[in-house]
C-alpha atoms as a PDB file:
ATOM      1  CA  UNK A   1       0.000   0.000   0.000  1.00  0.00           C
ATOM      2  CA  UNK A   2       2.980   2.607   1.175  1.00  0.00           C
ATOM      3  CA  UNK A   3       4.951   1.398  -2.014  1.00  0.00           C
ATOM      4  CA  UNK A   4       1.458   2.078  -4.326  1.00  0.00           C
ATOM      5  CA  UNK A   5       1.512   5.680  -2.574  1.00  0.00           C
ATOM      6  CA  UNK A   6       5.207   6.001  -3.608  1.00  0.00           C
ATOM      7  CA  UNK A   7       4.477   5.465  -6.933  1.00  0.00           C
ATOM      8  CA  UNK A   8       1.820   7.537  -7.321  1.00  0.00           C
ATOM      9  CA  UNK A   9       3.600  10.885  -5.606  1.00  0.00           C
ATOM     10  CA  UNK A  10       5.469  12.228  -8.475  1.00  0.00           C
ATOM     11  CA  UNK A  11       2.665  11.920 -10.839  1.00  0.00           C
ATOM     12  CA  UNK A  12       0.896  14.454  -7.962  1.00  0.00           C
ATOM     13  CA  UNK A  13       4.213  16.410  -8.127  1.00  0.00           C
ATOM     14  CA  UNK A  14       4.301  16.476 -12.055  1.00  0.00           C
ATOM     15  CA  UNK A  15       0.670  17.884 -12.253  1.00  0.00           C
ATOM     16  CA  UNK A  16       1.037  20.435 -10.022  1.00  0.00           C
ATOM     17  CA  UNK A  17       4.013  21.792 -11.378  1.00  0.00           C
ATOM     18  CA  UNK A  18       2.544  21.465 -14.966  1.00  0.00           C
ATOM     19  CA  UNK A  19      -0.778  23.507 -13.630  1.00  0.00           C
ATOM     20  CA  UNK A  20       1.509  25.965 -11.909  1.00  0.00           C
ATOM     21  CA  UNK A  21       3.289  26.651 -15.165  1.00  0.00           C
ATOM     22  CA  UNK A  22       0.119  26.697 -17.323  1.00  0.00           C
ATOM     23  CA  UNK A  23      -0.803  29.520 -14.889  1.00  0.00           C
ATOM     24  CA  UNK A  24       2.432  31.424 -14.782  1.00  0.00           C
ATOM     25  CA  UNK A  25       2.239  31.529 -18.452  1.00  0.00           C
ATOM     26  CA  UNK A  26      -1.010  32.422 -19.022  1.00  0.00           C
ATOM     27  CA  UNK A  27      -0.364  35.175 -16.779  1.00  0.00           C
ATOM     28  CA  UNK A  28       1.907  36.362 -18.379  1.00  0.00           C
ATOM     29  CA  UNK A  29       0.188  36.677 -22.304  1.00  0.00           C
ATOM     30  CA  UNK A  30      -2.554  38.133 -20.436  1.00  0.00           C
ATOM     31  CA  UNK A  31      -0.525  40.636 -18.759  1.00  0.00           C
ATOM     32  CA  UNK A  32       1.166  41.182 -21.976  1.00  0.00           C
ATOM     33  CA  UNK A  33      -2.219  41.815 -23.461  1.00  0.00           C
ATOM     34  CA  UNK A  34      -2.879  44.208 -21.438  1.00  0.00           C
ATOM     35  CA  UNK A  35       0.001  46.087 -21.834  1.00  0.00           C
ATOM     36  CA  UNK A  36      -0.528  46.537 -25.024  1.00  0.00           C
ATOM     37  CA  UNK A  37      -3.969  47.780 -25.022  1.00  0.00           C
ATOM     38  CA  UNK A  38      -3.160  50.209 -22.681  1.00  0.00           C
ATOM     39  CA  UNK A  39      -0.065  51.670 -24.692  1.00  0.00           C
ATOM     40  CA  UNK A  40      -2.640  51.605 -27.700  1.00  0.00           C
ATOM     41  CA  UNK A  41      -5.241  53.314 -25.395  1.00  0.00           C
ATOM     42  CA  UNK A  42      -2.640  55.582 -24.556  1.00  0.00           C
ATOM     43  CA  UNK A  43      -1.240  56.285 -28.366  1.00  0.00           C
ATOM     44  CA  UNK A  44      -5.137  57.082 -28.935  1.00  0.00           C
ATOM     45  CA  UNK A  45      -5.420  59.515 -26.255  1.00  0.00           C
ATOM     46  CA  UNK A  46      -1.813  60.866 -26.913  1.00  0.00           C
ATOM     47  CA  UNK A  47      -3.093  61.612 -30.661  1.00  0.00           C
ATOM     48  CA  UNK A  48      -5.655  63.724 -29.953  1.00  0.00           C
ATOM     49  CA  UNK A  49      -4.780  66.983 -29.794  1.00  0.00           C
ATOM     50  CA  UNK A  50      -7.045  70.320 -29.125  1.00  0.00           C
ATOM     51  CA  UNK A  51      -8.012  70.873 -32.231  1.00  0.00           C
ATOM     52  CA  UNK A  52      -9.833  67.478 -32.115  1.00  0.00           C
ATOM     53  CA  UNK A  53     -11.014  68.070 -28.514  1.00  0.00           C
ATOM     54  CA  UNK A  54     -12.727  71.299 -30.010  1.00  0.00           C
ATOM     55  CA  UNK A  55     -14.302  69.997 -32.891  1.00  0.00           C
ATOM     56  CA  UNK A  56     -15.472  67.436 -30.273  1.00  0.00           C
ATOM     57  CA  UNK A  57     -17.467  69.770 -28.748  1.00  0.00           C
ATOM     58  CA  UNK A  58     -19.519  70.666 -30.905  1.00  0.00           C
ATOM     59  CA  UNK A  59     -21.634  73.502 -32.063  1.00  0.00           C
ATOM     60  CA  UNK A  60     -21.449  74.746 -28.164  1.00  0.00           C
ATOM     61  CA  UNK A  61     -17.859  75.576 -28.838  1.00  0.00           C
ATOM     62  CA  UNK A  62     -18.510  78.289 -31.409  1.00  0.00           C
ATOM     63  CA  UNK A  63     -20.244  80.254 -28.756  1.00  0.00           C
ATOM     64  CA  UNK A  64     -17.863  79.691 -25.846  1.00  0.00           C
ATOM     65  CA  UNK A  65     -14.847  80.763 -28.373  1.00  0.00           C
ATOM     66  CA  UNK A  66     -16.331  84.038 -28.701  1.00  0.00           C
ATOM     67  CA  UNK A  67     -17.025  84.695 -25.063  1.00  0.00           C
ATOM     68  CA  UNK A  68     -13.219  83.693 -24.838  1.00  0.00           C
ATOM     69  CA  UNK A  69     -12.145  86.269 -26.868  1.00  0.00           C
ATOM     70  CA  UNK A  70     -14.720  88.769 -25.388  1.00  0.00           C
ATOM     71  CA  UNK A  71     -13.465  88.245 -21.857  1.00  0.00           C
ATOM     72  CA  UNK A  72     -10.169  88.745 -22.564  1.00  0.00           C
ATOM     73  CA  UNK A  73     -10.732  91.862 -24.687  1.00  0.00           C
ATOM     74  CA  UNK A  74     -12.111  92.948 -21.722  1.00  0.00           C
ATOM     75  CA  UNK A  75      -9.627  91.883 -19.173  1.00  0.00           C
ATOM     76  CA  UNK A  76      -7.145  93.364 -21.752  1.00  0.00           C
ATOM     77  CA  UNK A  77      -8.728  96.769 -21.968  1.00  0.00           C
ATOM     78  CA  UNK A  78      -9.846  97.165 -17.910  1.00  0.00           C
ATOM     79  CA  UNK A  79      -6.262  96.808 -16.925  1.00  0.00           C
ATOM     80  CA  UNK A  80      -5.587  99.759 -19.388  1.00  0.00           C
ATOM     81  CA  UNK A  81      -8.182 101.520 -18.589  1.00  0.00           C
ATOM     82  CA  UNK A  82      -9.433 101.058 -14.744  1.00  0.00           C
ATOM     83  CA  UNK A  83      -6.102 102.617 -13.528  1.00  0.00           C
ATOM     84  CA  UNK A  84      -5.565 106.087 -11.122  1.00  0.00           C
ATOM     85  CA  UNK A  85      -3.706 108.313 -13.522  1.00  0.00           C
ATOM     86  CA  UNK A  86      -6.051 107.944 -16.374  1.00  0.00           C
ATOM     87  CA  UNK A  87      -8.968 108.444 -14.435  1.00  0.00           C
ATOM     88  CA  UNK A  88      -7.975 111.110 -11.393  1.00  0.00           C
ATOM     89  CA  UNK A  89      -5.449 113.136 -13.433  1.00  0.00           C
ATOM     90  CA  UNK A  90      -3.224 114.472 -11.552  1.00  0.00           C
ATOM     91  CA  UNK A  91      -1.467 116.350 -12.906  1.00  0.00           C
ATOM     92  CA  UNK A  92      -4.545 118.307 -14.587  1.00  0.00           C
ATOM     93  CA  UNK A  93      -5.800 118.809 -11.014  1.00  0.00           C
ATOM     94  CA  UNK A  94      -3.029 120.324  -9.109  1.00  0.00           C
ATOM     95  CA  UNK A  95      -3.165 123.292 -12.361  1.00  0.00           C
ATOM     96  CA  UNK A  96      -6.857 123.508 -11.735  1.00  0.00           C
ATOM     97  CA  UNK A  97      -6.159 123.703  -8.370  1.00  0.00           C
ATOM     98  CA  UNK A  98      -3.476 126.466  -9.011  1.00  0.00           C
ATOM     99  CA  UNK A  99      -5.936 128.526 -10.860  1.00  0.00           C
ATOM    100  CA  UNK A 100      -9.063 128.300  -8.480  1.00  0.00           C
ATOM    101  CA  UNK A 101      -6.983 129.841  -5.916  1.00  0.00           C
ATOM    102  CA  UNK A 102      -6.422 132.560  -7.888  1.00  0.00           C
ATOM    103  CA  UNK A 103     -10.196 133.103  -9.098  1.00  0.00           C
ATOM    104  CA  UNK A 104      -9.110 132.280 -12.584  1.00  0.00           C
ATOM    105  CA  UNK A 105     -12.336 129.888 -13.542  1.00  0.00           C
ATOM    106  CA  UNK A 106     -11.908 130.614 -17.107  1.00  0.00           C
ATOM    107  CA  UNK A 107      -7.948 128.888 -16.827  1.00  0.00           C
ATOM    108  CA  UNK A 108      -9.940 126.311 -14.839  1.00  0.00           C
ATOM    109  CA  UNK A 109     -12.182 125.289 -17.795  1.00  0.00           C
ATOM    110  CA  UNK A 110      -9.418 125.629 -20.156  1.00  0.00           C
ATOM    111  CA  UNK A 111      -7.110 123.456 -18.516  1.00  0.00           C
ATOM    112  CA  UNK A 112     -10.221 120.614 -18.034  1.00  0.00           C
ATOM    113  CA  UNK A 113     -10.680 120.838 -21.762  1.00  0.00           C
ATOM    114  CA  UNK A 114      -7.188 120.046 -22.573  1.00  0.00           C
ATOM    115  CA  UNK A 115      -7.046 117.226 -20.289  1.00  0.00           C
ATOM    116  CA  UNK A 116     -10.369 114.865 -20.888  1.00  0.00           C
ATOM    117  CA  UNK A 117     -10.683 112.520 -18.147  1.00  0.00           C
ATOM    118  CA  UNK A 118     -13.771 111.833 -15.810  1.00  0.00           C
ATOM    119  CA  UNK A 119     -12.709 113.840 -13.042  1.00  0.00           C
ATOM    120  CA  UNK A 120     -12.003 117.003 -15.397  1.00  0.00           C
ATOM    121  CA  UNK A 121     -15.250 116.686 -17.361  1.00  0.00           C
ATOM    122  CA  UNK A 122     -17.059 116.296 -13.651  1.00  0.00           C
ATOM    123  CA  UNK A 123     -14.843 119.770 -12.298  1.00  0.00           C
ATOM    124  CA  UNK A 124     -15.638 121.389 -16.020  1.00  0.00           C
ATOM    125  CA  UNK A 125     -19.180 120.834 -15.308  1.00  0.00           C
ATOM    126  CA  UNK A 126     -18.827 122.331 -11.713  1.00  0.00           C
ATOM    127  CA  UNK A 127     -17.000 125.163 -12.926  1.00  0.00           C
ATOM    128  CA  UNK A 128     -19.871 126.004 -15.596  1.00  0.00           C
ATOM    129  CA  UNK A 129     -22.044 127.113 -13.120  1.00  0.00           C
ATOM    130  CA  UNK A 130     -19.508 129.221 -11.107  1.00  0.00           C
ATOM    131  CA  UNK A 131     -20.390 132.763 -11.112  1.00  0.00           C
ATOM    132  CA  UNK A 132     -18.029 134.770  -9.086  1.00  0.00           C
ATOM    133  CA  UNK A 133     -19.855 137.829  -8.385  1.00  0.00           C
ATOM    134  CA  UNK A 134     -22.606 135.454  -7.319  1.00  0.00           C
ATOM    135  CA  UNK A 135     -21.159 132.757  -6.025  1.00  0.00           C
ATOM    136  CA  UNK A 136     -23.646 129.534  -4.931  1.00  0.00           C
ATOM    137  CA  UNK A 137     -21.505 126.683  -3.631  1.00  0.00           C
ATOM    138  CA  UNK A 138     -24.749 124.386  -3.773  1.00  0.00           C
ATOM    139  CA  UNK A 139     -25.251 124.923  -7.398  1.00  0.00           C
ATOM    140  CA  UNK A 140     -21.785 124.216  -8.149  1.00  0.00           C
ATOM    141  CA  UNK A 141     -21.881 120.905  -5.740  1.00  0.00           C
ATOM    142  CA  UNK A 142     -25.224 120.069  -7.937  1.00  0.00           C
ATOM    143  CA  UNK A 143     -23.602 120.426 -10.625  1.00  0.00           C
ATOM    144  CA  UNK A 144     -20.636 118.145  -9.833  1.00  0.00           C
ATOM    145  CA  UNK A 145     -23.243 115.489  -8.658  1.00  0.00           C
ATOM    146  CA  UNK A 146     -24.763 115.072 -11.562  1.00  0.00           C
ATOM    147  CA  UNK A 147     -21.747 114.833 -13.954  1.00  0.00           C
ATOM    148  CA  UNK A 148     -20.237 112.126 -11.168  1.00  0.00           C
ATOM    149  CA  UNK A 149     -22.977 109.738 -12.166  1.00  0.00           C
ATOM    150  CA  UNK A 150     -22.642 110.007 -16.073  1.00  0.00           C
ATOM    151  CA  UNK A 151     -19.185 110.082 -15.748  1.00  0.00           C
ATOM    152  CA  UNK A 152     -18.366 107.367 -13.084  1.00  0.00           C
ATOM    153  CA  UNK A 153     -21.207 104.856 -14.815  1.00  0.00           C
ATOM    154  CA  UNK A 154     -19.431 104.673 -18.173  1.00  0.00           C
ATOM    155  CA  UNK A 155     -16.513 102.773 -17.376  1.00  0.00           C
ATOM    156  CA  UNK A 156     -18.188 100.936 -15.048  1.00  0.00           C
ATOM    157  CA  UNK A 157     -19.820  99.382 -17.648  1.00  0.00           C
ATOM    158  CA  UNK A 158     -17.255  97.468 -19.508  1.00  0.00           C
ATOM    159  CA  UNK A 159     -16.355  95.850 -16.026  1.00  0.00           C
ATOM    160  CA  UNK A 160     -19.697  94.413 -15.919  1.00  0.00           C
ATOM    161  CA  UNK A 161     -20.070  93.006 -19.361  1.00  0.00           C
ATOM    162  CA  UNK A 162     -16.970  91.011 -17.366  1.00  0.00           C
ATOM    163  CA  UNK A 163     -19.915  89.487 -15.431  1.00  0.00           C
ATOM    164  CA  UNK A 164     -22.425  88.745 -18.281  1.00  0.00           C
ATOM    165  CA  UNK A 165     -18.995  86.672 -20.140  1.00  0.00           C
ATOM    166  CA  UNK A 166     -18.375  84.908 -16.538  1.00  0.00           C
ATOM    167  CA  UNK A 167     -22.238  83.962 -16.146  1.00  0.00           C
ATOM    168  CA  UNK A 168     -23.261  83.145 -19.895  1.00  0.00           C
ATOM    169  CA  UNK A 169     -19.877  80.614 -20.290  1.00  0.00           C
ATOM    170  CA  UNK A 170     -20.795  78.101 -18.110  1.00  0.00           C
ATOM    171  CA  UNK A 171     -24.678  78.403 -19.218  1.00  0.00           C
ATOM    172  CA  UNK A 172     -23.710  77.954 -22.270  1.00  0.00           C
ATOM    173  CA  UNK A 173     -21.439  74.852 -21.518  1.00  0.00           C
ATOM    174  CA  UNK A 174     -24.269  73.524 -19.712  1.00  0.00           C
ATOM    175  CA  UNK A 175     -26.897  74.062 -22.867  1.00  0.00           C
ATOM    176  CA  UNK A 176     -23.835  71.959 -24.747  1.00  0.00           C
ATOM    177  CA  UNK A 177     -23.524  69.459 -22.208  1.00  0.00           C
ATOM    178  CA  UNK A 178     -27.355  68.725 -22.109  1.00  0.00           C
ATOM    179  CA  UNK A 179     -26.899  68.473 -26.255  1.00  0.00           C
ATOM    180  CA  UNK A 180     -24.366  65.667 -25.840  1.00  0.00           C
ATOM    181  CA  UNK A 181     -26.337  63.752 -23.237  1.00  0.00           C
ATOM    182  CA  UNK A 182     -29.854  63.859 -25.684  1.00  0.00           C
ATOM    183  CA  UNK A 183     -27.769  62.654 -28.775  1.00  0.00           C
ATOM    184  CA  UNK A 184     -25.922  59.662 -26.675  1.00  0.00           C
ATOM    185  CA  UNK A 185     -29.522  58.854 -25.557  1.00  0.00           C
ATOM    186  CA  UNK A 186     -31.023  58.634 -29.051  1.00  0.00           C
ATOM    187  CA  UNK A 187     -27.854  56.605 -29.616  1.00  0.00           C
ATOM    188  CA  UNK A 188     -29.266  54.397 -27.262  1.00  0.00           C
ATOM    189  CA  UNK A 189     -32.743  54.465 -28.193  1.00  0.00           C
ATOM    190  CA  UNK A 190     -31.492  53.432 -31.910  1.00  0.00           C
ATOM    191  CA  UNK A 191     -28.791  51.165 -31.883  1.00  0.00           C
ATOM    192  CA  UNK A 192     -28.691  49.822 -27.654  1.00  0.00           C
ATOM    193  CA  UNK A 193     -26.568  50.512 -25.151  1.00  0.00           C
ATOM    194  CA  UNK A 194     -23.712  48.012 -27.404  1.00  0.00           C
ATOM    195  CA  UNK A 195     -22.839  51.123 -29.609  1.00  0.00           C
ATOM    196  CA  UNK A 196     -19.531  52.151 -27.561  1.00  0.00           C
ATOM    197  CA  UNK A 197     -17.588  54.325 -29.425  1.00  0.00           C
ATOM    198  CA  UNK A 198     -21.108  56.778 -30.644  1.00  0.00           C
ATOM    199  CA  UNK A 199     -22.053  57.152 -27.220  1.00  0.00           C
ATOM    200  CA  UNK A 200     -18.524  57.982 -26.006  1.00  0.00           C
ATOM    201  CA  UNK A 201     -18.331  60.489 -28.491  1.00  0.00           C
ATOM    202  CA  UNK A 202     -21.561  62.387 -27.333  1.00  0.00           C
ATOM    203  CA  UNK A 203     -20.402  62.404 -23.968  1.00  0.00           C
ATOM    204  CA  UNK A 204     -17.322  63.561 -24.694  1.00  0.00           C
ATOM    205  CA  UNK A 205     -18.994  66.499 -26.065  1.00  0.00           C
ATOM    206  CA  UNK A 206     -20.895  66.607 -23.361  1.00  0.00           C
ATOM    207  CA  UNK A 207     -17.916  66.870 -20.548  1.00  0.00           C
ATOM    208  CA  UNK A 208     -15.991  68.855 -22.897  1.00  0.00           C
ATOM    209  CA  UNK A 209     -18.188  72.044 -23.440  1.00  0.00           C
ATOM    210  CA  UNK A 210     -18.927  71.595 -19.298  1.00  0.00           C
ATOM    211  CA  UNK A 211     -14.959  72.161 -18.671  1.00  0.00           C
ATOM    212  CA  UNK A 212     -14.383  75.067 -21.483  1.00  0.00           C
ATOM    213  CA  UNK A 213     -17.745  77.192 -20.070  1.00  0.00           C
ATOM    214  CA  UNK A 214     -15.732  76.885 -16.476  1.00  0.00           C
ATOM    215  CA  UNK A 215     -12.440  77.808 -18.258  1.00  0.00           C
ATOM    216  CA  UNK A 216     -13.764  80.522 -19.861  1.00  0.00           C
ATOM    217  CA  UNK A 217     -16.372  81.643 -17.242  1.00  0.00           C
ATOM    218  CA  UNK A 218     -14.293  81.698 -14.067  1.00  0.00           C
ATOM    219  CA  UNK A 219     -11.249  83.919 -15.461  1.00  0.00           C
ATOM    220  CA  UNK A 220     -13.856  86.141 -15.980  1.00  0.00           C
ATOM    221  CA  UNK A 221     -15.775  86.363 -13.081  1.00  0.00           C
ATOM    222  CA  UNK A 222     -12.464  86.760 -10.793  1.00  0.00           C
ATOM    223  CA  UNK A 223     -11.470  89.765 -12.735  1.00  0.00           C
ATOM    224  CA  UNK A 224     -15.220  91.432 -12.511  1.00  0.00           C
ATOM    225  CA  UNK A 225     -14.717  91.721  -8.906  1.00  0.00           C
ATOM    226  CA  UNK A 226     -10.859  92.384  -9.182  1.00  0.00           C
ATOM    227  CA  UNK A 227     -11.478  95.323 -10.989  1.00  0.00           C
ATOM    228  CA  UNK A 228     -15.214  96.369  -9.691  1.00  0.00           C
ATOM    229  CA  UNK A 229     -12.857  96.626  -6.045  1.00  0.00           C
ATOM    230  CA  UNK A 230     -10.303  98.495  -7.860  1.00  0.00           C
ATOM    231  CA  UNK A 231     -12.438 100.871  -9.633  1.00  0.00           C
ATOM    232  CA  UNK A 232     -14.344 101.801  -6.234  1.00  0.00           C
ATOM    233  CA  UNK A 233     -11.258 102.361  -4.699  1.00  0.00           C
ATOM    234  CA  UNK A 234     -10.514 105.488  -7.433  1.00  0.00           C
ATOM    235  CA  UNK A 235     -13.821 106.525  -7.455  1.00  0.00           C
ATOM    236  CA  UNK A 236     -13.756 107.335  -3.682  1.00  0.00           C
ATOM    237  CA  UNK A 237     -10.732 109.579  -4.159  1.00  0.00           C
ATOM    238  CA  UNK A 238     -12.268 111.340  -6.890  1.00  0.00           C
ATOM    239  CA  UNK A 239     -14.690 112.617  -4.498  1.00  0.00           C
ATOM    240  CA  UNK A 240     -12.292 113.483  -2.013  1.00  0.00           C
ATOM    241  CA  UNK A 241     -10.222 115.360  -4.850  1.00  0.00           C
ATOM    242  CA  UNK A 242     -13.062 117.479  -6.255  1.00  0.00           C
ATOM    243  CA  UNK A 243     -13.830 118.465  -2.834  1.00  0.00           C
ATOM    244  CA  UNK A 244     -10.396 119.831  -2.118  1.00  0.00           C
ATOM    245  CA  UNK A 245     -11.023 121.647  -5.388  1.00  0.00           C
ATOM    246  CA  UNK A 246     -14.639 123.108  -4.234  1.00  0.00           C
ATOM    247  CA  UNK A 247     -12.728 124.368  -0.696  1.00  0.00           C
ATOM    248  CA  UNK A 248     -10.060 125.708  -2.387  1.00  0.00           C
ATOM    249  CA  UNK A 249     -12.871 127.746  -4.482  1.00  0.00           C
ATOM    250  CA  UNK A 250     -14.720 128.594  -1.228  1.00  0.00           C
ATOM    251  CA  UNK A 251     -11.659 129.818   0.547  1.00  0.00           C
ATOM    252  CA  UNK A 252     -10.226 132.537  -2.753  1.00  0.00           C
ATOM    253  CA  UNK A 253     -13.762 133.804  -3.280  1.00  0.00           C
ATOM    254  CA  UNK A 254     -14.232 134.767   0.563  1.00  0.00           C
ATOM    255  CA  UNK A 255     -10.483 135.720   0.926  1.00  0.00           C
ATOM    256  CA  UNK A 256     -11.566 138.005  -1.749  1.00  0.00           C
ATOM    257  CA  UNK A 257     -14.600 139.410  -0.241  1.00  0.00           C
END
């Protein structure tokens, strides 16, 4: 019986070594297998380039290029534009200052003529209703009131067309997104859920029109508030300015008198 059990041991130990390297090498092709797919998966991914990506997208993409360009037209022109010097003048104020202590309203004007800016065309509007023989500082502080909010409102507006690019990008990646979804469910409802590669480019189109409204859109909105707080910041010292200006008026004309 213990010499049948002898005999019968290495036949055990054959097949188990013989199943041990059927499984090694199987293994092993499958591993290889799936290298390979993944370095073609990879080659795939690795060929498509942004061009493709965009044309991906679809007709949402047409849109979102414009607000691209838009919003950084905008950022473009606001950090030209939404800047002290350009807007307070100083320069032009210190000569108007100069010639409002010495009663000269006439130099005032001149000077805010020569040097267009909002805070000289909101001084030139004060000083048109400066009559020194009569003088009414409430007229004159009327006066400047109402030019401030003509004058201060116009470049505010091209900082919030900053807003309307930030909020439309990502509605409009959304309107693309629930395009790609609808098409990759009539892919569905026509050909069943076996149709891989249609339905995977729907949802790409889908996901891809979702990331470029948030690429475009939130640039855009963190420079609407960058340079609504910088533009409030000027606009406060334009007040303080032109009120220097009005007590320097105030003081000449009773200095006179």
């Amino acid at each position: 019986m213990n010499i049948s059990k002898l005999r019968i041991l290495p036949a055990i130990i054959a097949i188990a070594l013989f199943a041990v390297a059927t499984q090694w090498v199987l293994t092993l092709q499958l591993s290889a297998q799936d290298t390979e797919l993944a370095a073609e998966i990879a080659d795939e991914s690795q060929e498509k380039s942004l061009i493709d990506m965009y044309k991906a997208g679809g007709w949402a993409m047409y849109p979102l290029t414009l607000l691209s360009i838009g919003g950084f037209g905008l950022i473009v022109y606001n950090f030209l534009a939404v800047r002290p010097e350009p807007i307070l003048n100083t320069a032009a104020t210190l000569q108007i200052d100069e010639a409002l202590a010495a009663i000269d309203v006439e130099r005032a004007k001149t000077i805010c003529r020569e040097n267009p800016s909002p805070i000289t065309n909101i001084i030139e509007a004060g000083m048109n209703r400066v009559d020194v023989n009569n003088f009414d500082p409430e007229q004159v502080k009327e006066a400047i009131e109402e030019s401030s909010s003509e004058e201060l409102a116009g470049p505010f507006v091209l900082i919030n067309y900053l807003s309307v690019v930030g909020s439309l990008s990502p509605m409009v990646g959304l309107l693309g997104t629930v395009s790609g979804m609808v098409k990759a469910f009539n892919v569905i409802e026509a050909e069943g859920a076996g149709s891989a590669q249609a339905l995977a480019g729907n949802i790409s189109e889908a996901l891809i029109t979702t990331a470029t409204g948030m690429i475009v859109g939130i640039p855009a909105m963190f420079f609407f508030f960058f340079f609504k707080n910088r533009y409030g910041k000027i606009t406060s010292r334009i007040g303080r300015v032109v009120g220097e200006l009005q007590f320097t008026l105030n003081k000449a004309i009773k200095n006179r008198t």
